[in-house]
Protein backbone atom coordinates (compact mmCIF):
# COMPACT_ATOMS: atom_id res chain seq x y z
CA UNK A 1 -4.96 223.24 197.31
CA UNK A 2 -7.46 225.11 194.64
CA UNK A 3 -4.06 226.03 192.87
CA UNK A 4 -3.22 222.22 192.33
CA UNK A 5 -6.56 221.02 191.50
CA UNK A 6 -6.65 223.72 188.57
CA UNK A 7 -3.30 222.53 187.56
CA UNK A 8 -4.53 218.93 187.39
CA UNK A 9 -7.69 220.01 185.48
CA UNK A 10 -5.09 221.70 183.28
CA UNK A 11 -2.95 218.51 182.76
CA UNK A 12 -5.94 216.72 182.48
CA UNK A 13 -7.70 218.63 179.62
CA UNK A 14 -4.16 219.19 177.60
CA UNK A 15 -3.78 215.95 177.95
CA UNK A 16 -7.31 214.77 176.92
CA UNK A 17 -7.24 217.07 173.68
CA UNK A 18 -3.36 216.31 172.85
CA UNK A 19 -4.86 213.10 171.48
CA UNK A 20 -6.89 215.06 169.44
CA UNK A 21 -4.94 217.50 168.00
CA UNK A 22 -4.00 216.87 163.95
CA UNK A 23 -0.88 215.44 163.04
CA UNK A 24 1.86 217.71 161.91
CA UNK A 25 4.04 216.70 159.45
CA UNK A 26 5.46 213.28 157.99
CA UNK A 27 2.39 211.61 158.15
CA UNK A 28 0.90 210.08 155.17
CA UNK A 29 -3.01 209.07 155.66
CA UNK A 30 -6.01 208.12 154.01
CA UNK A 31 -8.45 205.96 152.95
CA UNK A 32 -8.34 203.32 149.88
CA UNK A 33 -11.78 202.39 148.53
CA UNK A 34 -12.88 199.33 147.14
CA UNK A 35 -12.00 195.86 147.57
CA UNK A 36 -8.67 196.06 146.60
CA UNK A 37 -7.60 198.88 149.65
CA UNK A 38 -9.29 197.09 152.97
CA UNK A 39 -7.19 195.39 154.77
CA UNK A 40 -3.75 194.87 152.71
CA UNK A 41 -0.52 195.98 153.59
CA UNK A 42 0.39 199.87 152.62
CA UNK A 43 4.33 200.78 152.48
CA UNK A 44 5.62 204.07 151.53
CA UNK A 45 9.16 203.93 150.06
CA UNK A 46 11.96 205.68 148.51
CA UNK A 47 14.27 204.81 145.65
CA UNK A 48 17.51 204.12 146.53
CA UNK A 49 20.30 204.37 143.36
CA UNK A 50 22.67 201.68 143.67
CA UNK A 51 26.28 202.35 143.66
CA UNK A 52 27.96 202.36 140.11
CA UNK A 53 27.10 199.52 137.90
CA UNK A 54 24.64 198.21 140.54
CA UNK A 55 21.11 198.43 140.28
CA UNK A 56 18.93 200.61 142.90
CA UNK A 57 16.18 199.70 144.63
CA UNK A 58 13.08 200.45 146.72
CA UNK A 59 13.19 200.89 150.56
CA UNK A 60 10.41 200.87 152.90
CA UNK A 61 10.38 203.89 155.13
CA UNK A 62 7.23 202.62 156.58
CA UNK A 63 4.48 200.06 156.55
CA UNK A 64 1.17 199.58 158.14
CA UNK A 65 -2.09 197.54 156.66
CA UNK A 66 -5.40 199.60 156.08
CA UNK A 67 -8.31 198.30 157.98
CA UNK A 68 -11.37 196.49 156.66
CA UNK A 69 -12.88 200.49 155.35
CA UNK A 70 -9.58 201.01 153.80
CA UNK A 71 -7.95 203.71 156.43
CA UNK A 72 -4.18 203.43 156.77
CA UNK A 73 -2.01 205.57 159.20
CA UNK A 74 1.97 205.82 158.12
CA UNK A 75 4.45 208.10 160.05
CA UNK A 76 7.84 207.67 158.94
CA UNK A 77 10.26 207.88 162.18
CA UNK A 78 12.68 209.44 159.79
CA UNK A 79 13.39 213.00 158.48
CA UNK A 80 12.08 213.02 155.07
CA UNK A 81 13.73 215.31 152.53
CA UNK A 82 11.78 216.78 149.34
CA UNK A 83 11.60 213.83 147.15
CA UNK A 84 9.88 211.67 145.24
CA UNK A 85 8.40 208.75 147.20
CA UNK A 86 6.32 205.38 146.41
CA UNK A 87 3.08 204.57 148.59
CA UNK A 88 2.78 200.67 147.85
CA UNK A 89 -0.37 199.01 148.07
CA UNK A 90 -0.64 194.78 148.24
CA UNK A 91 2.80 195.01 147.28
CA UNK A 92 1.71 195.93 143.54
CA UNK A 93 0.12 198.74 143.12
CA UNK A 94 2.13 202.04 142.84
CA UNK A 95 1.09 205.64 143.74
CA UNK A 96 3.88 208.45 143.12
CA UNK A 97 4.01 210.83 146.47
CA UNK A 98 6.16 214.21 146.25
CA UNK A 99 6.69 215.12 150.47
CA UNK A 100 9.26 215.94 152.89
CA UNK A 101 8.50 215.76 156.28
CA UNK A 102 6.24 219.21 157.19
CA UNK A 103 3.97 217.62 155.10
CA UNK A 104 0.43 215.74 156.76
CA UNK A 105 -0.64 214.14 153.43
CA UNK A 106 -4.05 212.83 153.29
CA UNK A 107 -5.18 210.67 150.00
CA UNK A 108 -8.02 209.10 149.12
CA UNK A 109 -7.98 206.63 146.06
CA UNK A 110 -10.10 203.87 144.92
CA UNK A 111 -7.18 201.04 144.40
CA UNK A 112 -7.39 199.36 141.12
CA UNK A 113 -6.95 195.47 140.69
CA UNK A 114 -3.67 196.01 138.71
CA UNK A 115 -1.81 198.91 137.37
CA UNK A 116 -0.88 202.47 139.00
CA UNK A 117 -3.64 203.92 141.78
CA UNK A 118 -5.15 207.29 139.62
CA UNK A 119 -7.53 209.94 140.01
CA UNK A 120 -6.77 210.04 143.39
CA UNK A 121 -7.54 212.85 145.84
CA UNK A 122 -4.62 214.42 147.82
CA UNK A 123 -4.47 217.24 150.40
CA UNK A 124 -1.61 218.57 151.91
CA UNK A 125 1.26 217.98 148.56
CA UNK A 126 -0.10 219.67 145.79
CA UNK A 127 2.71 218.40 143.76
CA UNK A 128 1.65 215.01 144.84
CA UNK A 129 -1.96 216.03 143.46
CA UNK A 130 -0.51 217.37 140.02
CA UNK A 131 1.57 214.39 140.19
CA UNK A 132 -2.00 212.39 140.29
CA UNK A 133 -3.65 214.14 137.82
CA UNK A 134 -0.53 213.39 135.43
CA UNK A 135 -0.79 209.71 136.32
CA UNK A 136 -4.40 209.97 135.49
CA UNK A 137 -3.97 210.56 131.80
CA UNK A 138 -0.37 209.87 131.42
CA UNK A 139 -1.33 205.52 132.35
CA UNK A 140 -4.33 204.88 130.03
CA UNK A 141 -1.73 206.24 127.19
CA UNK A 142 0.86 204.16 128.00
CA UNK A 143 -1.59 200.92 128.07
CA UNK A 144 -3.12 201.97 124.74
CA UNK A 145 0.64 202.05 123.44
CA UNK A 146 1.88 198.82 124.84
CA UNK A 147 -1.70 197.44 122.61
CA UNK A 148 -0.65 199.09 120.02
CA UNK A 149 2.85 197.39 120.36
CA UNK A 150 1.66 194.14 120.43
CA UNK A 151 -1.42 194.34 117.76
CA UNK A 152 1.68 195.70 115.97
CA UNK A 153 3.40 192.32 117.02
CA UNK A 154 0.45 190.61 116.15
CA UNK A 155 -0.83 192.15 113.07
CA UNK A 156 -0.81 189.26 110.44
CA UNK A 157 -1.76 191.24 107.33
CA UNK A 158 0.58 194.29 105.84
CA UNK A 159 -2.19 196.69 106.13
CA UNK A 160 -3.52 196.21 109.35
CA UNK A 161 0.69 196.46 110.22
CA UNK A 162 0.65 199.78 108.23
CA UNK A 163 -2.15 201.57 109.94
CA UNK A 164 -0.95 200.75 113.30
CA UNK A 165 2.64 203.06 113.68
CA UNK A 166 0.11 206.07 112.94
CA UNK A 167 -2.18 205.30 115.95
CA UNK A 168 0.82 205.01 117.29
CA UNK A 169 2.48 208.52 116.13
CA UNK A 170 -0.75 210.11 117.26
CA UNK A 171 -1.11 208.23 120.39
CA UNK A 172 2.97 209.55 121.04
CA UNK A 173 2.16 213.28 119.97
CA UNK A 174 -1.18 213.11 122.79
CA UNK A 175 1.24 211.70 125.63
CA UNK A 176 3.89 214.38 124.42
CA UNK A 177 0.84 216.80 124.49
């Protein structure tokens, strides 16, 4: 009788603390701050090529919203392999991932009315983190040249059109940089 009362106490407390007990692997988590991350949809996908001639596209792996403080919980069902992945948020706002399924990725990013999600914090990928930092410098560059393109466009005077392709040679030799 003692024997299987200690083995319920057993069950019970595994059981109790299984709940609590961090996630292992192919789960992505976080917590997006500021208006634009509480409570919107968040979908991580992969790119897909198409088949010869056709065009690829992006396929949801999985989807959850975040709540009204911006936590979101996603845990693919499937095997991922080491890849390149997309964590969609409001269905407009990119963040690159690099995972495969060992990974428990945690993130935590202030989302951004428009554009890519940067400067974010990531544990548990630190190629997703390097891949942050890159998007962190590499996207205000890329805005400054599509300016640049159309003050360029824009530019009614010959000089003002002259001085802007060597903004824009510097501008190419600090994203080559």
């Amino acid at each position: 009788m003692r024997s299987g009362i200690a083995l319920y106490i057993v069950l019970l407390v595994t059981w109790a603390f299984s709940g609590c007990a961090p996630k292992k692997g192919n789960v992505v988590e976080g917590v997006l701050l500021g208006n634009e991350g509480q409570g919107v949809q968040v979908e991580l996908r992969k790119w897909v090529p198409g088949r010869t001639g056709q065009a690829g596209e992006f396929v949801a792996l999985d989807a959850t919203y975040s709540d009204m403080d911006g936590n979101f919980t996603l845990e693919p069902k499937e095997n991922l392999v080491l890849d390149f992945y997309q964590l969609m948020v409001s269905k407009s706002t990119p963040m690159v991932l690099i995972m495969d399924s060992t990974m428990h990725i945690h993130i935590e990013a202030t989302v951004p009315p428009g554009g890519f999600i940067v400067d974010a914090k990531v544990k548990g990928s630190s190629a997703s983190q390097e891949a942050s930092v890159y998007y962190s410098k590499a996207m205000p560059m890329q805005e400054n040249m599509g300016m640049l393109r159309a003050a360029m466009q824009n530019a009614k005077d010959n000089q003002k059109r002259q001085e802007i392709p060597d903004r824009s040679s510097q501008l190419k030799t600090d994203i080559n940089d």
